[in-house]
C-alpha atoms as a PDB file:
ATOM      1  CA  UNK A   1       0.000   0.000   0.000  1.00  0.00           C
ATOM      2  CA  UNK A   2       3.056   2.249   1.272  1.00  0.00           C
ATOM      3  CA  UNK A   3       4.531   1.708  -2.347  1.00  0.00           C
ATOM      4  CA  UNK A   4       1.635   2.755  -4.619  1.00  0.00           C
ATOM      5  CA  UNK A   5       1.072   5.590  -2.581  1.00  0.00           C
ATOM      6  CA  UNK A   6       4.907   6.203  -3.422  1.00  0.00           C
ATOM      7  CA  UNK A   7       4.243   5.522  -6.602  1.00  0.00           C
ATOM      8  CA  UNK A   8       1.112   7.964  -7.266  1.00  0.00           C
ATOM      9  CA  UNK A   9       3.394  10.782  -5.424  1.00  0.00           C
ATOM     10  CA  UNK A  10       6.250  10.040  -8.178  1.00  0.00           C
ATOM     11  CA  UNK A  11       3.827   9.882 -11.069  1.00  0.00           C
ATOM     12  CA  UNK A  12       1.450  13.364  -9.791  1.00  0.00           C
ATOM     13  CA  UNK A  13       5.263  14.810 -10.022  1.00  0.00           C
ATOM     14  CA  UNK A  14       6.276  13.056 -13.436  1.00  0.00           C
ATOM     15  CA  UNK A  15       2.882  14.772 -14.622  1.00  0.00           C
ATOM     16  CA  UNK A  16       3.165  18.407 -13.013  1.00  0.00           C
ATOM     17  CA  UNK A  17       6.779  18.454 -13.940  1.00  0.00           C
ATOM     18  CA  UNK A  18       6.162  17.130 -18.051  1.00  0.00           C
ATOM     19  CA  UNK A  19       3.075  19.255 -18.515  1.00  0.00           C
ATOM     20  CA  UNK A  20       3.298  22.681 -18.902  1.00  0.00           C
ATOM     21  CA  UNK A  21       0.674  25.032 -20.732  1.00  0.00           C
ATOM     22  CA  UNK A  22       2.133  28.272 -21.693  1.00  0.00           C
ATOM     23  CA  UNK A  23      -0.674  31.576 -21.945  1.00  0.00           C
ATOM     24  CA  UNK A  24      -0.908  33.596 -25.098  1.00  0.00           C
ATOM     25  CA  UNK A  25       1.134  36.143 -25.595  1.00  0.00           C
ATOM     26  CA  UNK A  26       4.297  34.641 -23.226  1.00  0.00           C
ATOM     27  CA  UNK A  27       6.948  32.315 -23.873  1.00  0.00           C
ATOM     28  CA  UNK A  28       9.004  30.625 -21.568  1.00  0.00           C
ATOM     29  CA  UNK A  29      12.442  29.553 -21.862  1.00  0.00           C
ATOM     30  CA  UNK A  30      13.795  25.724 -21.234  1.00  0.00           C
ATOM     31  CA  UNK A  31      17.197  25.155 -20.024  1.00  0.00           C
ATOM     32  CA  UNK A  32      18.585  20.998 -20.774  1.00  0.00           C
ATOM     33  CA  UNK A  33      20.839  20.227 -17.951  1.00  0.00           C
ATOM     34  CA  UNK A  34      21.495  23.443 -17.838  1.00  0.00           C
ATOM     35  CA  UNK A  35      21.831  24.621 -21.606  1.00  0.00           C
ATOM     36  CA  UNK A  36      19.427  26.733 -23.602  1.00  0.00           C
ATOM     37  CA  UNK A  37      17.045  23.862 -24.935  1.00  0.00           C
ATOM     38  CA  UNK A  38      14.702  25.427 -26.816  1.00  0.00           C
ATOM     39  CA  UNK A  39      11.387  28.524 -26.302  1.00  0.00           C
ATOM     40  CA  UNK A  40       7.453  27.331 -25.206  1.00  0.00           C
ATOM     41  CA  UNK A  41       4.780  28.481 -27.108  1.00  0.00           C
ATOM     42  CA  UNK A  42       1.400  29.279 -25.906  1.00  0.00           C
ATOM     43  CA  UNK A  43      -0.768  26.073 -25.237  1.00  0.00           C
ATOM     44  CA  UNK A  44       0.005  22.861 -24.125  1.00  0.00           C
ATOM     45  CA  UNK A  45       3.997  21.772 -23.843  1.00  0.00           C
ATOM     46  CA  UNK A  46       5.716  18.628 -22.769  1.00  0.00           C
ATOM     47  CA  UNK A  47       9.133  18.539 -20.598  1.00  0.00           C
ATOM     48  CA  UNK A  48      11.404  15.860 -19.854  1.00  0.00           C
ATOM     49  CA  UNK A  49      10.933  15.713 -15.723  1.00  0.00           C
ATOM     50  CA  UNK A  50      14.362  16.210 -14.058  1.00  0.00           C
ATOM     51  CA  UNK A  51      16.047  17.275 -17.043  1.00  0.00           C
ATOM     52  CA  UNK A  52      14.351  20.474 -18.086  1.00  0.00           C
ATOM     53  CA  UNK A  53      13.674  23.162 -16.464  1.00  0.00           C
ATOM     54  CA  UNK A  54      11.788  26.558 -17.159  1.00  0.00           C
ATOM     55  CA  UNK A  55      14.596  29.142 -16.895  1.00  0.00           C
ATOM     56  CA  UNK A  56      13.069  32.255 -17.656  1.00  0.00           C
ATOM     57  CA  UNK A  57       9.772  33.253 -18.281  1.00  0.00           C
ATOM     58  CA  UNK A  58       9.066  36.228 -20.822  1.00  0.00           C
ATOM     59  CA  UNK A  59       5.825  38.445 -21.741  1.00  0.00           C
ATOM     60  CA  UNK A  60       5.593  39.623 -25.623  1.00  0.00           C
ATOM     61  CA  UNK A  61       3.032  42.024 -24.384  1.00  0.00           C
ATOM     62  CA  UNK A  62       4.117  45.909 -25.071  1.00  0.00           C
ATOM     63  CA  UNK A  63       5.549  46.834 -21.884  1.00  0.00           C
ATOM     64  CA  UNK A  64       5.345  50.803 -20.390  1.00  0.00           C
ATOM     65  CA  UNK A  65       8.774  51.457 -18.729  1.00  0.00           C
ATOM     66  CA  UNK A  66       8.872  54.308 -16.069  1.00  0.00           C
ATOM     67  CA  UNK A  67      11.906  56.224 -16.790  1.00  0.00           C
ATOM     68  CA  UNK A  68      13.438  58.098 -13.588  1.00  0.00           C
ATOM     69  CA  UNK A  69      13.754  61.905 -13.800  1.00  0.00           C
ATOM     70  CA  UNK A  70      17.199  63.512 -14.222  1.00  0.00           C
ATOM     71  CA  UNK A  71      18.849  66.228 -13.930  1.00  0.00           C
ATOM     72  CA  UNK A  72      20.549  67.170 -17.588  1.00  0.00           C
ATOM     73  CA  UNK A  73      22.756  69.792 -18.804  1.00  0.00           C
ATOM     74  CA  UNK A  74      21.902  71.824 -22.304  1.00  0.00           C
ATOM     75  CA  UNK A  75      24.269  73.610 -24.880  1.00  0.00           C
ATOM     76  CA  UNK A  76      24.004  76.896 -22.991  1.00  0.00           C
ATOM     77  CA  UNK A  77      24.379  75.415 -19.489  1.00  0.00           C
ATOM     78  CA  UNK A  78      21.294  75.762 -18.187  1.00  0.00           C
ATOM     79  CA  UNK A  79      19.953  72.374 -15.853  1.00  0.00           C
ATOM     80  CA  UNK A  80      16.878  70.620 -16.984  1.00  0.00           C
ATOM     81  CA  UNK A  81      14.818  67.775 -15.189  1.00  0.00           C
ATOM     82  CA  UNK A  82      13.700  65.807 -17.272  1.00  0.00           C
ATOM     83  CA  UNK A  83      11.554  62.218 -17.067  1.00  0.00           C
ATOM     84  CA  UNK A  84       9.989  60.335 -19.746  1.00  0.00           C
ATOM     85  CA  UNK A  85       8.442  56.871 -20.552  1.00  0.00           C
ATOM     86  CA  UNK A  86       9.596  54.068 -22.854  1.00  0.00           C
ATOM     87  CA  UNK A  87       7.912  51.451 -24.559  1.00  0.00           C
ATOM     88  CA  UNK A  88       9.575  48.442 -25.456  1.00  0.00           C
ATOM     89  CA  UNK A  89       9.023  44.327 -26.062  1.00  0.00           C
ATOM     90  CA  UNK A  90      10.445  41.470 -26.249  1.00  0.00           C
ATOM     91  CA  UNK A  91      10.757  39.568 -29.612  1.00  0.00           C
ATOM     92  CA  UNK A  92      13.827  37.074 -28.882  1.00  0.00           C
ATOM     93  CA  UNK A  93      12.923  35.399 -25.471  1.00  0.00           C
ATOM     94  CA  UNK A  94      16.383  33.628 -25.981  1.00  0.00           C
ATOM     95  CA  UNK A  95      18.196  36.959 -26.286  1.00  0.00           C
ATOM     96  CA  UNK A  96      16.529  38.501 -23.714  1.00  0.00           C
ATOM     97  CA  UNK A  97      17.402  35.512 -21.295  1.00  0.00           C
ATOM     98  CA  UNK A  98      20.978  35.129 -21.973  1.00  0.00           C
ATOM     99  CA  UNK A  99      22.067  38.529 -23.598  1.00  0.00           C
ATOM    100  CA  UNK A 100      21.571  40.702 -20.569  1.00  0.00           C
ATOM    101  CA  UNK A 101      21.946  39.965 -17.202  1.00  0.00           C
ATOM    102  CA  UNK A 102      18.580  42.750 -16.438  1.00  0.00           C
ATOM    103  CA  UNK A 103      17.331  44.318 -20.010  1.00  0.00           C
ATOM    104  CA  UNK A 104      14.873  46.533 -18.061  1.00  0.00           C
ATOM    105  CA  UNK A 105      17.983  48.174 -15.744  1.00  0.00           C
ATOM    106  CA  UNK A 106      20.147  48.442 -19.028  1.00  0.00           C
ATOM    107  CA  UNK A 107      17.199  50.013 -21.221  1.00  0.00           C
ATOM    108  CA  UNK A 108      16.745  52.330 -18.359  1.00  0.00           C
ATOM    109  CA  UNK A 109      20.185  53.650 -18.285  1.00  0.00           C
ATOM    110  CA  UNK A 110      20.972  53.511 -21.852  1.00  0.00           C
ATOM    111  CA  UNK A 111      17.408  55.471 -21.713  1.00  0.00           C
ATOM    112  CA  UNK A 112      19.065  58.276 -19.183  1.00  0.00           C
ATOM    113  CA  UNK A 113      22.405  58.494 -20.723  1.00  0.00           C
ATOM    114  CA  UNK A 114      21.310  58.530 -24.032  1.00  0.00           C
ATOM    115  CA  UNK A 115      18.746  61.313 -23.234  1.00  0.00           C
ATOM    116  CA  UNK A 116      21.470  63.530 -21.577  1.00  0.00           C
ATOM    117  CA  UNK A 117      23.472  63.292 -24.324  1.00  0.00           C
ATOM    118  CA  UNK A 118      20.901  64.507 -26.795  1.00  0.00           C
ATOM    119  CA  UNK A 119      20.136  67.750 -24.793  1.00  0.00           C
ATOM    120  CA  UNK A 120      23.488  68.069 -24.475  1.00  0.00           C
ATOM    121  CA  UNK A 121      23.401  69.187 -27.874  1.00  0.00           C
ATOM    122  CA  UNK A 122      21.025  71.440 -27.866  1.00  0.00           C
ATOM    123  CA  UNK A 123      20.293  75.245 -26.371  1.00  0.00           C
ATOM    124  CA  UNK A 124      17.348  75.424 -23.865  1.00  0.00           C
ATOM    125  CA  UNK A 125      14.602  77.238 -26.358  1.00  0.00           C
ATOM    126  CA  UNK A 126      15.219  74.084 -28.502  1.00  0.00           C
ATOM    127  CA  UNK A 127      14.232  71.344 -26.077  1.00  0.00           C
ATOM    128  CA  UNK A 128      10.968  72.452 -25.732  1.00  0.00           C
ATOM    129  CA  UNK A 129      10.297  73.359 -29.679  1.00  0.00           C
ATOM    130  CA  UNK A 130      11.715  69.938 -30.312  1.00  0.00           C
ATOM    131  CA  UNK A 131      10.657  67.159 -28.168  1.00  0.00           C
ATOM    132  CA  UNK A 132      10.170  64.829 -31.346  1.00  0.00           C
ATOM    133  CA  UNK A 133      13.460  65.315 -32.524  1.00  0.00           C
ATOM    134  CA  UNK A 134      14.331  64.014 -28.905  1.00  0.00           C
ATOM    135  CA  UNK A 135      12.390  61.439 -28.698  1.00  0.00           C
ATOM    136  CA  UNK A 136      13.046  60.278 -31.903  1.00  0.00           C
ATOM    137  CA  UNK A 137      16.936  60.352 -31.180  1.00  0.00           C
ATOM    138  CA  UNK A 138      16.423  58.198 -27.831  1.00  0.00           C
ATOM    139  CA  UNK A 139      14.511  55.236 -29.449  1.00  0.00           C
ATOM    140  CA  UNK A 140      16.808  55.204 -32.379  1.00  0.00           C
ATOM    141  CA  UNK A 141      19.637  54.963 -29.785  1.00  0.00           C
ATOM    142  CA  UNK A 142      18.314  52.132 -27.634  1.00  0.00           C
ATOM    143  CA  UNK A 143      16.874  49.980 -30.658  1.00  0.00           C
ATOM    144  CA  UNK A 144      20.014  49.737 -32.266  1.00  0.00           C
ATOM    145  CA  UNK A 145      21.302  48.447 -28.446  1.00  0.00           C
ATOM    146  CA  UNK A 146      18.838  46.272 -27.581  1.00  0.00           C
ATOM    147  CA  UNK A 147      18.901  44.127 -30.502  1.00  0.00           C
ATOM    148  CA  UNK A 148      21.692  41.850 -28.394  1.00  0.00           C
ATOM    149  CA  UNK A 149      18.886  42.022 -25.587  1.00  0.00           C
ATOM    150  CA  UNK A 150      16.216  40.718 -27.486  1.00  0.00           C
ATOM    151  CA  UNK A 151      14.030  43.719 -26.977  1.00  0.00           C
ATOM    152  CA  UNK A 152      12.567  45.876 -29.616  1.00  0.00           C
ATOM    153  CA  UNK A 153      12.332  49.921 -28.457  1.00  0.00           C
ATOM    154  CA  UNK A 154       8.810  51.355 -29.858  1.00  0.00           C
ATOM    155  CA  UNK A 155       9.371  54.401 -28.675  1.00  0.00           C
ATOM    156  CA  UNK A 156      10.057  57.131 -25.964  1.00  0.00           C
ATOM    157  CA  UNK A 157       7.993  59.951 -24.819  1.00  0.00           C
ATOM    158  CA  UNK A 158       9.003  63.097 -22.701  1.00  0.00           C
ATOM    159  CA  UNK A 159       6.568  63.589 -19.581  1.00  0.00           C
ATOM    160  CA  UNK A 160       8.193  66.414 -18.651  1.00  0.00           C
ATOM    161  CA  UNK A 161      11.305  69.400 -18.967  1.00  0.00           C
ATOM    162  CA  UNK A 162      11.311  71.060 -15.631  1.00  0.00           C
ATOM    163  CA  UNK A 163      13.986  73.907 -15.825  1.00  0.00           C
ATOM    164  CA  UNK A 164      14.900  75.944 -12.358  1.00  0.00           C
ATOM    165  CA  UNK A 165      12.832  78.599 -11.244  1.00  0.00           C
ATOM    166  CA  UNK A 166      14.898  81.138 -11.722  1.00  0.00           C
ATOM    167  CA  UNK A 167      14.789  80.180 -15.322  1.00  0.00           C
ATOM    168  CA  UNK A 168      10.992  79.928 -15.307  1.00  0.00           C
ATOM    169  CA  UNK A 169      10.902  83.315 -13.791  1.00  0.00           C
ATOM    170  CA  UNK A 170      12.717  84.916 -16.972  1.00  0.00           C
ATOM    171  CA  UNK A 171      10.822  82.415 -19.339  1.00  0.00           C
ATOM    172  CA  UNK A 172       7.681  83.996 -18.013  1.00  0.00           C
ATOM    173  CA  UNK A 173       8.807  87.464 -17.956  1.00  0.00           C
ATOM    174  CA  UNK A 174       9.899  86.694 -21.633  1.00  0.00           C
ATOM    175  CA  UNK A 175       6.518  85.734 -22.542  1.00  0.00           C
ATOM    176  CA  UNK A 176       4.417  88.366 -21.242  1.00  0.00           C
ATOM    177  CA  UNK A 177       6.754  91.086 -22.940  1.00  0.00           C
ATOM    178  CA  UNK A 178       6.068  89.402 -25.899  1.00  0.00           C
ATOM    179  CA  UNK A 179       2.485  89.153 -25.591  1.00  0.00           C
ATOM    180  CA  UNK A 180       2.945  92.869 -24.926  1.00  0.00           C
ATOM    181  CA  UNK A 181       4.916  93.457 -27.545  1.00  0.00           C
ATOM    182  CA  UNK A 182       2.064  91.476 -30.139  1.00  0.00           C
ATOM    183  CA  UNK A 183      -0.734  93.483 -28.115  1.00  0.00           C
ATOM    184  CA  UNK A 184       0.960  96.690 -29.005  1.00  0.00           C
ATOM    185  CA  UNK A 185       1.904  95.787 -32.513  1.00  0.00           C
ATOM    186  CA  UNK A 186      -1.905  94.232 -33.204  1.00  0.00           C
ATOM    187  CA  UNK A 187      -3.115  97.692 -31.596  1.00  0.00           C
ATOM    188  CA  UNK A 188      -0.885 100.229 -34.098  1.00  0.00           C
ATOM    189  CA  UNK A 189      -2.040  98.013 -37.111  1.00  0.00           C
ATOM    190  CA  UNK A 190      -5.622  98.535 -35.918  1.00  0.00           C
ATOM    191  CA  UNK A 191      -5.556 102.102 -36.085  1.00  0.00           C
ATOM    192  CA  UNK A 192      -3.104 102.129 -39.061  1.00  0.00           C
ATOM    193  CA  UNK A 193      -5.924 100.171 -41.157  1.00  0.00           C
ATOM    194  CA  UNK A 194      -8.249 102.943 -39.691  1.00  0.00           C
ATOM    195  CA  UNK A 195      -7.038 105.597 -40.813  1.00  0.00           C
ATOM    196  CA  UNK A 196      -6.123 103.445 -43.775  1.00  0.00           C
ATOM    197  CA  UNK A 197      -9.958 103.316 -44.155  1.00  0.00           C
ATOM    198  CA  UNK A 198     -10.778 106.450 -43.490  1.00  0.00           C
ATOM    199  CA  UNK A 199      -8.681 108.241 -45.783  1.00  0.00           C
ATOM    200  CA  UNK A 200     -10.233 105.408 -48.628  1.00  0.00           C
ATOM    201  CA  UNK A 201     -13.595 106.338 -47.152  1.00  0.00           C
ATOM    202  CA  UNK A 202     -12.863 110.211 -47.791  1.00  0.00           C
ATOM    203  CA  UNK A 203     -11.473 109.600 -51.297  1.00  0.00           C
ATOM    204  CA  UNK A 204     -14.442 107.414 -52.588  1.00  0.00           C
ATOM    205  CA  UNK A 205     -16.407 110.179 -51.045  1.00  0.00           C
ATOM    206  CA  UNK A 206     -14.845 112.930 -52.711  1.00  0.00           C
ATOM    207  CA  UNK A 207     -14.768 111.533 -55.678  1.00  0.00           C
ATOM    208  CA  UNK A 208     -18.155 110.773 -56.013  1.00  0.00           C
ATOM    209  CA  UNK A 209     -19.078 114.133 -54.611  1.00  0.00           C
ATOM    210  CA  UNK A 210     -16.806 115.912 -57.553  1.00  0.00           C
ATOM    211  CA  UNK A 211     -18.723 112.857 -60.113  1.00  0.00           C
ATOM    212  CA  UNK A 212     -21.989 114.038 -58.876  1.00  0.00           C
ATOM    213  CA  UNK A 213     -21.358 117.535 -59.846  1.00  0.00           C
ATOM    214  CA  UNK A 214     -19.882 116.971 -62.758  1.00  0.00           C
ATOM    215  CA  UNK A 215     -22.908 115.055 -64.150  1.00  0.00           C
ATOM    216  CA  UNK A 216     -25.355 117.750 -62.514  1.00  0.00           C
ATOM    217  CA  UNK A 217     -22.972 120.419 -64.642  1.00  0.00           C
ATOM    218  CA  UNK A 218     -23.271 118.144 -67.703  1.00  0.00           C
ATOM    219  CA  UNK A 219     -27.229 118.240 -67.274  1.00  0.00           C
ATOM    220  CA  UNK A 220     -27.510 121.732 -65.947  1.00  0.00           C
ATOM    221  CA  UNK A 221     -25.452 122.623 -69.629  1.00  0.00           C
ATOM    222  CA  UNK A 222     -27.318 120.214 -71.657  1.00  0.00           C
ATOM    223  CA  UNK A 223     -30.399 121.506 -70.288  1.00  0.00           C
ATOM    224  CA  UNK A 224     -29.577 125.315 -70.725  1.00  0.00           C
ATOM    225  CA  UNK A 225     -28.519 124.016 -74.634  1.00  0.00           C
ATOM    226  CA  UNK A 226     -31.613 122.245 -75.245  1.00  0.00           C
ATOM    227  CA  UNK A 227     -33.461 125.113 -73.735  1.00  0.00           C
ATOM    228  CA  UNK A 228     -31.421 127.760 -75.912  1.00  0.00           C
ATOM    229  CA  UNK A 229     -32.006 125.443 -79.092  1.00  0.00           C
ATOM    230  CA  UNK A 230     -35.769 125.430 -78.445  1.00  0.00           C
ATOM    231  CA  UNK A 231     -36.285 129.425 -78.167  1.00  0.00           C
ATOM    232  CA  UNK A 232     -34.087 129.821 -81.375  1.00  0.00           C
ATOM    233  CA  UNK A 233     -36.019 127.118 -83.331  1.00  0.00           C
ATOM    234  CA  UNK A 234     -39.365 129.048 -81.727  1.00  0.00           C
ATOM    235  CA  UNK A 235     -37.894 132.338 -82.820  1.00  0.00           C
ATOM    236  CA  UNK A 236     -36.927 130.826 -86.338  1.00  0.00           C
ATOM    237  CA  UNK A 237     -40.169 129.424 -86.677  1.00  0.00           C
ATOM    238  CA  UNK A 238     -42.172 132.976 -86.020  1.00  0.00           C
ATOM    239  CA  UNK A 239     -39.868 134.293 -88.401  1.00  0.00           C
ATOM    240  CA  UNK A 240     -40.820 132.117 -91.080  1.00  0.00           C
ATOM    241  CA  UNK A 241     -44.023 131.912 -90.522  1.00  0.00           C
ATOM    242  CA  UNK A 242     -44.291 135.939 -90.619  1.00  0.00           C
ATOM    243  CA  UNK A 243     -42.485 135.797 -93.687  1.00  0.00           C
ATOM    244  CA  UNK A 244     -44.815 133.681 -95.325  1.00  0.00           C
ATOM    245  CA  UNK A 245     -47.640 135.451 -93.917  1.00  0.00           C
ATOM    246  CA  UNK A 246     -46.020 138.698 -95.247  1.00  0.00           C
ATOM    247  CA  UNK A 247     -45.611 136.859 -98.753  1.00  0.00           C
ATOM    248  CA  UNK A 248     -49.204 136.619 -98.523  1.00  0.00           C
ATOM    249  CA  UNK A 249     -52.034 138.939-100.013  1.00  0.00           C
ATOM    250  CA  UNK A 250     -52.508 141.743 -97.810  1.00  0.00           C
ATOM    251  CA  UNK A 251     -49.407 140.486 -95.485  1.00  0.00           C
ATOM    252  CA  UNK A 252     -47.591 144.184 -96.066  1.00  0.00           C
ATOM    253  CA  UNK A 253     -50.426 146.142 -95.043  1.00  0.00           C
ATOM    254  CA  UNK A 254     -51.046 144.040 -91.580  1.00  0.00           C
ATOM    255  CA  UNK A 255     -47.268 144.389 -90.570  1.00  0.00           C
ATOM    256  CA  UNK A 256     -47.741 148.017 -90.958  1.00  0.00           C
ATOM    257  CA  UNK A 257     -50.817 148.337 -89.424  1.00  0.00           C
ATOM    258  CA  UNK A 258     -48.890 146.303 -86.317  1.00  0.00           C
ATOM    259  CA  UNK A 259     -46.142 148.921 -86.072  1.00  0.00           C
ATOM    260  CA  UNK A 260     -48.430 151.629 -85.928  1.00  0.00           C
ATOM    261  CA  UNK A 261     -50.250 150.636 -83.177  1.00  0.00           C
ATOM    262  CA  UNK A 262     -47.317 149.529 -81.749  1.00  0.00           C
ATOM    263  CA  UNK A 263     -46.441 152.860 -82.000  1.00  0.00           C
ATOM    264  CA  UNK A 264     -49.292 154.461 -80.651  1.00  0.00           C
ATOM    265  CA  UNK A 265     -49.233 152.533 -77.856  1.00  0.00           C
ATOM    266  CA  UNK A 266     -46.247 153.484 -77.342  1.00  0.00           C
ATOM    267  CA  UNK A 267     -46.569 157.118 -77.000  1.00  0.00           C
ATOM    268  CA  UNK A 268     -49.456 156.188 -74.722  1.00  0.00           C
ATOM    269  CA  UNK A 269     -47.711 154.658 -72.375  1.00  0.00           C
ATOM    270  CA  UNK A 270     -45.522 157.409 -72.119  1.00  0.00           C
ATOM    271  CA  UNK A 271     -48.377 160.472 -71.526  1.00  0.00           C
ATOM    272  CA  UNK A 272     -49.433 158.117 -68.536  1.00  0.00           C
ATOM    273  CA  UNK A 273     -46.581 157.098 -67.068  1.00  0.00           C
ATOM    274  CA  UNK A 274     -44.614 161.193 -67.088  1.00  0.00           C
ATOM    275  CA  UNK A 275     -46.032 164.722 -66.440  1.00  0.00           C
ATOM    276  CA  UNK A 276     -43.712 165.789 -69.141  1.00  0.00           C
ATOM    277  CA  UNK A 277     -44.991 165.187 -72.716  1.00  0.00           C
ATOM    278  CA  UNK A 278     -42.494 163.836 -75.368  1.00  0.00           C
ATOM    279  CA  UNK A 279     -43.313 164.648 -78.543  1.00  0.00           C
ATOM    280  CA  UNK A 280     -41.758 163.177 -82.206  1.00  0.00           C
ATOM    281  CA  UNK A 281     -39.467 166.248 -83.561  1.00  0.00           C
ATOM    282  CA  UNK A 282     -40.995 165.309 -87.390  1.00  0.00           C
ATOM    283  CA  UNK A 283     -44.648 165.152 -86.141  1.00  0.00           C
ATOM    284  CA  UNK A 284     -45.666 164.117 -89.939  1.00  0.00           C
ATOM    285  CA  UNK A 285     -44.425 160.568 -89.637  1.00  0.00           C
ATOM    286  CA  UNK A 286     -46.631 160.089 -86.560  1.00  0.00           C
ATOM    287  CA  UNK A 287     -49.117 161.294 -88.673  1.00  0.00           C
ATOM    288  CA  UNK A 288     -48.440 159.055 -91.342  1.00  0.00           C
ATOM    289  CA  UNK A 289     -48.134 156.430 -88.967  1.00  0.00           C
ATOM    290  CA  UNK A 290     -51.903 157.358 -87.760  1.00  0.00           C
ATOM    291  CA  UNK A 291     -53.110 157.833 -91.196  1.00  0.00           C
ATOM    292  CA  UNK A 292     -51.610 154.398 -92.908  1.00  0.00           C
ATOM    293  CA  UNK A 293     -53.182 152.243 -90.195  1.00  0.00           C
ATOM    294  CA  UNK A 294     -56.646 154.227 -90.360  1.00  0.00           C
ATOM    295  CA  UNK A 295     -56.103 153.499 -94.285  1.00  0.00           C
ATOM    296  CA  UNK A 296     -55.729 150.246 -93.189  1.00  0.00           C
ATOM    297  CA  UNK A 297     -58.336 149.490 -91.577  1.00  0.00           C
ATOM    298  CA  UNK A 298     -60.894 151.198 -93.564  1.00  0.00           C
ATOM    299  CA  UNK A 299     -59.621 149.296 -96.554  1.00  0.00           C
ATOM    300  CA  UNK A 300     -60.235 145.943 -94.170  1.00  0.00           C
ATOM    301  CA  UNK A 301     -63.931 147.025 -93.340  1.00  0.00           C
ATOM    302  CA  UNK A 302     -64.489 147.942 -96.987  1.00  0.00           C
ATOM    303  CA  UNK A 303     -63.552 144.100 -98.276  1.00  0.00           C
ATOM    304  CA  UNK A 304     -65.930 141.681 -98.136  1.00  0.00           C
ATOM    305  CA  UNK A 305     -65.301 138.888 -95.181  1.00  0.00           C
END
């Protein structure tokens, strides 16, 4: 009984020790007597009891590496503190067992010195206009390091650049005179393009003032024109008809039977309008005046109507 109890023990341990499953997205490492035997694969895996062993035990997940702030030193000596983040995985579990002795505390270095050395090269204003050109420079640095680690650097991301206060003092001071400096600048190019305006405003103005009086001169001329045209085609008219009535029977006798009473009229007018009576120095051609247009118009009453 004692020895099939011994028996089940050895074969429970036979089983535990052959039988392995392995979960997605892992992969475990197998040492032979203490050589590199070969990688597990997720699922189900079978050992030789006593003679392998699982050496290391590796996640391909992407894994988020915390990257300890610094202290670093740029172009113009000013001190920076700087941390940051790094992504990496694993895609040779056999590298990444045997190539480093601890890949995470050698990215993490390489990660620190390699990040000192870049803002090392550059001036203060630059770090913070070019954190891609830093990050970019970091994960090209580690990648082509961690190959021999088995590890595969994604990429690396600034947190944050932390300069002293001092520093931060002057940076803000910097800022707000420049904000000034656009405030002012925005506010002189506001009331340039005013006046600007204005002074288009009074042109367009004037110059449709000066068009409006131009055209009212043009119409006040063409007007005055049409209106001297009109009397002098009136006038020409009444000439021509007079001539033709004058060309007419009896057309000689009625013009001068029109100037004499225009002429006594006339004289009329004159013995009402002053006490002092003007009188013709040849008195017989008011007389003949007188005596044509009585002529006249007897010789009208005589004809027959």
């Amino acid at each position: 009984m004692e020895f099939a109890l011994v028996l089940l023990v050895i074969a429970v341990v036979f089983i535990v020790q052959s039988i392995k499953v392995v979960p997605q997205q892992h992969a475990w490492v197998v040492e032979r007597l203490g050589k590199y035997h070969g990688t597990l694969t997720p699922g189900l895996n079978f050992l030789v009891p006593f003679v392998d062993r699982l050496a290391y035990k590796h996640s391909l997940k992407e894994i988020p590496l915390d990257v300890p702030s610094q202290i670093c030193i740029t172009k113009d000596n000013t001190q920076l503190t700087v941390d940051g983040i790094l992504y990496f995985q694993v895609t040779d579990p056999m590298r990444a067992s045997y190539g480093a002795s601890n890949y995470v505390v050698a990215i993490t270095q390489l990660a620190q010195t390699t990040l000192r050395s870049v803002i090392g090269r550059m001036e203060l204003d630059r770090t913070f206009e070019e954190r891609e050109a830093i990050n970019s420079s970091v994960v090209q640095a580690l990648d082509e390091a961690a190959l021999n680690w088995g590890v595969k650097v994604l990429r690396y991301e600034i947190k944050d650049l932390t300069p002293p206060p001092a520093i931060l003092h002057s940076m803000q001071a910097q800022i707000t005179a420049e904000r000034e400096k656009r405030a002012l600048i925005a506010a002189s190019e506001g009331r340039r393009q005013e006046q600007i305006n204005i002074a288009t405003g009074e042109r367009e103005a004037a110059i449709a003032r000066s068009e409006g009086q131009k055209q009212a001169e043009i119409n006040k001329a063409q007007g005055e024109a049409a209106a001297i045209t009109a009397v002098a085609e009136a006038t020409a008219d009444a000439i021509r008809k007079i001539a033709a009535a004058i060309e007419q029977p009896g057309g000689g006798q009625a013009v001068q039977l029109k100037v004499a009473e225009k002429a006594v009229d006339a004289f009329a007018q004159l013995a009402q309008k002053n006490n002092t009576m003007i009188v013709p120095g040849n008195m017989s051609e008011v007389a003949g005046l007188v005596g044509s247009a009585m002529a006249l118009m007897k010789s009208k009453a005589v004809q027959p109507g």
